[in-house]
Protein backbone atom coordinates (compact mmCIF):
# COMPACT_ATOMS: atom_id res chain seq x y z
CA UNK A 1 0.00 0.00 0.00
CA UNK A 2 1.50 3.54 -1.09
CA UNK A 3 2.89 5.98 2.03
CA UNK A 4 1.49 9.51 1.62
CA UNK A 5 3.36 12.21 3.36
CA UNK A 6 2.09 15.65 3.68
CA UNK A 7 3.91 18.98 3.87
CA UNK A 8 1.43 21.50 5.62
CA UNK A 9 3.13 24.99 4.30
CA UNK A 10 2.28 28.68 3.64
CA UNK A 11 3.49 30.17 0.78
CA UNK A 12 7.07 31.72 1.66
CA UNK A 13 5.93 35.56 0.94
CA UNK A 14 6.92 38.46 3.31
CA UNK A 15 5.07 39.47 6.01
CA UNK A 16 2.79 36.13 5.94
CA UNK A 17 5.68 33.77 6.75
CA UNK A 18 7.07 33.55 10.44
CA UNK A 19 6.13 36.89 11.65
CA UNK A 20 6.98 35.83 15.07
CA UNK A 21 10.14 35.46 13.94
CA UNK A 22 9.92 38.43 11.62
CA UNK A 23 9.46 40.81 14.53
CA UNK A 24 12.59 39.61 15.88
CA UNK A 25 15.25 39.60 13.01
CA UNK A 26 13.13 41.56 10.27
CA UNK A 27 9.77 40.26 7.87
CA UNK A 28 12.31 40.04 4.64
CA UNK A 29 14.67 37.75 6.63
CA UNK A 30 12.20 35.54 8.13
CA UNK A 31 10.41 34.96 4.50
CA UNK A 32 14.23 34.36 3.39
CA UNK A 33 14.80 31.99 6.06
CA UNK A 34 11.68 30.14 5.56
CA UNK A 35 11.93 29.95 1.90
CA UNK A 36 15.23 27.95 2.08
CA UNK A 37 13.77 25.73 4.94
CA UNK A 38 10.81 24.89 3.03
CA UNK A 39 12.84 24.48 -0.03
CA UNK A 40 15.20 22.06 1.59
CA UNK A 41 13.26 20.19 2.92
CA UNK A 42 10.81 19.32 -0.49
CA UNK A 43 14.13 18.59 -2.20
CA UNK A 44 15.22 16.34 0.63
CA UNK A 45 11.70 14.38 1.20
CA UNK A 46 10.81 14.33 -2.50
CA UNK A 47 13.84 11.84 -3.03
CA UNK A 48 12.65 9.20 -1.11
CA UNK A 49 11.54 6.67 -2.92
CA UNK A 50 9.69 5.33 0.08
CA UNK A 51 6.40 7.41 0.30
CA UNK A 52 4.45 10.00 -1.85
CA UNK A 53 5.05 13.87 -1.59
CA UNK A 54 2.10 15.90 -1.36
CA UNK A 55 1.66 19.66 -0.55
CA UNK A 56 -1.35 21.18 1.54
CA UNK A 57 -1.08 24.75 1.18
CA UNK A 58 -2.33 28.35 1.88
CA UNK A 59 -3.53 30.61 0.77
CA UNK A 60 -5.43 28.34 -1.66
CA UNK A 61 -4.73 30.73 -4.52
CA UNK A 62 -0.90 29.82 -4.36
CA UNK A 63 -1.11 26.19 -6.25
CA UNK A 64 1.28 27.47 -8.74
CA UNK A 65 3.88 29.15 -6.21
CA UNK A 66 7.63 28.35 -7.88
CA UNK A 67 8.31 27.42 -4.23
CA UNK A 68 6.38 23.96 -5.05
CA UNK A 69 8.02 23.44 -8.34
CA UNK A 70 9.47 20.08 -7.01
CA UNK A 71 6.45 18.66 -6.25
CA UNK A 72 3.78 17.71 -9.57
CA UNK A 73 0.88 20.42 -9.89
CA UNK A 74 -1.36 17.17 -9.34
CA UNK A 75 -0.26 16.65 -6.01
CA UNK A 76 -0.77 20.18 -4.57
CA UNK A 77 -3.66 20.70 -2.46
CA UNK A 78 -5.43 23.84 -1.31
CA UNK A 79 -5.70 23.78 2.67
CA UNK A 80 -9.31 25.49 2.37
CA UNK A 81 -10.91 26.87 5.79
CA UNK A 82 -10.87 26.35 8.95
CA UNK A 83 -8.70 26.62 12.64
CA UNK A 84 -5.56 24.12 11.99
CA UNK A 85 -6.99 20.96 13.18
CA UNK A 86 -9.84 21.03 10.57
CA UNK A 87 -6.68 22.01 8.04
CA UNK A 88 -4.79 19.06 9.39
CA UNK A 89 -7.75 16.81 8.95
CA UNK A 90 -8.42 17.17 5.49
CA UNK A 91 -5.70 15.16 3.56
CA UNK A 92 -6.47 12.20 5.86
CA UNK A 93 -10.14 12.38 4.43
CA UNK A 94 -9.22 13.06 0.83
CA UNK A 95 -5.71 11.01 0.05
CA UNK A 96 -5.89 7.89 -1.58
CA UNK A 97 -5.74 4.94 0.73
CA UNK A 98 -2.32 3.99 2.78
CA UNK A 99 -1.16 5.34 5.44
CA UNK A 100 -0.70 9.50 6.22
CA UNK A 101 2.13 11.29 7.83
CA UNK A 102 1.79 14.83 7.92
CA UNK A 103 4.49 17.39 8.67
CA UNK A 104 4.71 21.23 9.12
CA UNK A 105 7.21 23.41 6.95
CA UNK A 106 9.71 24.98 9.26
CA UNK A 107 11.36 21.45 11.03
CA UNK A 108 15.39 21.91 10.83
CA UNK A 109 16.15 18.79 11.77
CA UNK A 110 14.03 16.51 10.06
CA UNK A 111 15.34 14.07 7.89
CA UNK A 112 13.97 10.84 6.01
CA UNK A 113 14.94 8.86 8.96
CA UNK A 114 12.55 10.66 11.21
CA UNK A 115 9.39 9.82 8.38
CA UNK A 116 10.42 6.10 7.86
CA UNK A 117 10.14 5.72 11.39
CA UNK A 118 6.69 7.18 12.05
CA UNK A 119 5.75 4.84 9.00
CA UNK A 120 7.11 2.03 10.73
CA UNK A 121 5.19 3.12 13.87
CA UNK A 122 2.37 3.19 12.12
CA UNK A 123 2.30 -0.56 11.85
CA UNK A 124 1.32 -1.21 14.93
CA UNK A 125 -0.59 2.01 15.70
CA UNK A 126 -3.60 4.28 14.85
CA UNK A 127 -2.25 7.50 15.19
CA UNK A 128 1.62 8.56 15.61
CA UNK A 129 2.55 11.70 17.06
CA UNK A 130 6.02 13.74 17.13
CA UNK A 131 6.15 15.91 19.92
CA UNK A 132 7.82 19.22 20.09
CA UNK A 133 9.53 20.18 23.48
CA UNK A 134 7.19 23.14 23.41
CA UNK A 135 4.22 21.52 23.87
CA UNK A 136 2.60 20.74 20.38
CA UNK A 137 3.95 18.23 17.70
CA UNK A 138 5.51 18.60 14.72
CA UNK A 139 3.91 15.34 13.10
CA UNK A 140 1.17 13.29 12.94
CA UNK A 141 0.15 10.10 11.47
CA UNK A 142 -2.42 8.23 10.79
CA UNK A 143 -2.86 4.38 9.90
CA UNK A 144 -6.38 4.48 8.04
CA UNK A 145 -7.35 0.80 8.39
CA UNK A 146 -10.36 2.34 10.01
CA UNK A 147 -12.16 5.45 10.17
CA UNK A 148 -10.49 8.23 11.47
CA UNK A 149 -11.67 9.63 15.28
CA UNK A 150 -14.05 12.03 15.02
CA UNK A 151 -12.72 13.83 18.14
CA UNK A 152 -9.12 14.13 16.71
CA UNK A 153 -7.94 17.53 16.83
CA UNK A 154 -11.37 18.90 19.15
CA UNK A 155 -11.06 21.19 21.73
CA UNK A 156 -6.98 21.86 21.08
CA UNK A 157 -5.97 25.16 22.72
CA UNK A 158 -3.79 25.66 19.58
CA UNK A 159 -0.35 27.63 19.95
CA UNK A 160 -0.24 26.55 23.78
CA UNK A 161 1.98 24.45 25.44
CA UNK A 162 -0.94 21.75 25.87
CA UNK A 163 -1.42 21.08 22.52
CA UNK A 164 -0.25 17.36 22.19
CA UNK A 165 -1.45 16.73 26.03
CA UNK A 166 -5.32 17.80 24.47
CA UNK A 167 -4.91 15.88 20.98
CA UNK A 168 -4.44 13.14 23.27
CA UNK A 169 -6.81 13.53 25.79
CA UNK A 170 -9.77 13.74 23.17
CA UNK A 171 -8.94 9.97 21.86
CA UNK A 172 -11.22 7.35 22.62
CA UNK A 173 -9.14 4.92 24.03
CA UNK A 174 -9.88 2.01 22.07
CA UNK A 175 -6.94 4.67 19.23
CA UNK A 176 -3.84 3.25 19.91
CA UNK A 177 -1.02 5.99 19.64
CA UNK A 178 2.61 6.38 19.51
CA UNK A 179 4.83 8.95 19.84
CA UNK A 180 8.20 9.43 17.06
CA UNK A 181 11.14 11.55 17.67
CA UNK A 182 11.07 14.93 19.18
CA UNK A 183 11.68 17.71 17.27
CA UNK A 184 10.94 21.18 17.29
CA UNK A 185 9.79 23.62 14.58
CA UNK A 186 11.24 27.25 14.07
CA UNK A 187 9.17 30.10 15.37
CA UNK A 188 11.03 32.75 17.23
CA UNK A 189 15.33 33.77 17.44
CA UNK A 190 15.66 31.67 20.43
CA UNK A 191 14.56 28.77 18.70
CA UNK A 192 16.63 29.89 15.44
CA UNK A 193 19.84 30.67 17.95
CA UNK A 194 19.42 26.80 19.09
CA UNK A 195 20.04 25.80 15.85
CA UNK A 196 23.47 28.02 16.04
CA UNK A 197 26.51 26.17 16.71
């Protein structure tokens, strides 16, 4: 059965791109920094033979973006509305069948080690989740051998530091879950200073 994995991103433009970060070290340098992120790390997972690139992103009016020229046209994918738990949702209702990991944009450190071994998680699992010292996660996967929870992602204080604790919390517990590697997404200098030498 094919692997799908899923690259949640934003459209690297200035001023909509890690304005957190923008405050800090200026919009133009955040967008540049992003832009190379994101672009590194299509080129890196679109070489892996092992699973099937596909891009959810925003705004929907961005499906021809030269950021995603690495990845076909027919396997870009409009996030449409909704908080980021409804966003998340949607490619595990609308992919072809096989399994689903999907990732954000702005991970430094993850590699095609860190995806094979959600997959491989996902062989024993429902769901697979990879925390983020902060709190959230910066992946999640889903099996699909059965329907997906309806409760996944409700009632998620999003951009807190209980965001994984109330993904969890709102599975039934008949979901069997596992967590991957920790890793942690870029949104402010300190976490782009930890990345320093």
């Amino acid at each position: 059965m094919k692997r799908h994995l899923v690259i949640l991103a934003r459209a690297p433009q200035t001023g909509r791109v890690k304005r957190r970060l923008g405050n800090e070290i200026g919009m133009a340098e955040a967008a540049r920094f992003y832009r190379r992120l994101l672009d590194d790390q299509i080129r890196r997972m679109t070489r892996d033979p092992r699973w099937t690139v596909w891009l959810f992103v925003t705004p929907d009016t961005s499906l021809d973006d030269p950021a995603w020229r690495l990845v076909p046209v027919s396997r870009r994918k409009p996030q449409k509305q909704g908080d980021l738990g409804r966003r998340m949702k949607r490619p595990f209702l609308t992919l072809p069948a096989g399994p689903v990991v999907l990732v954000g944009s702005d991970i430094p450190a993850m590699r095609q080690h860190h995806i094979a071994r959600a997959f491989a998680l996902l062989g024993g699992h429902d769901l697979v989740f990879g925390p983020a010292r902060d709190g959230g996660f910066w992946l999640v996967g889903a099996r699909r051998v059965r329907p997906l929870p309806r409760s996944l992602f409700k009632g998620v204080r999003w951009s807190t530091a209980t965001v994984l604790a109330d993904t969890l919390a709102g599975l039934p517990r008949q979901v069997t879950t596992a967590l991957a590697d920790t890793l942690d997404d870029v949104d402010d200098a300190d976490a782009l200073r930890r990345l320093s030498p």
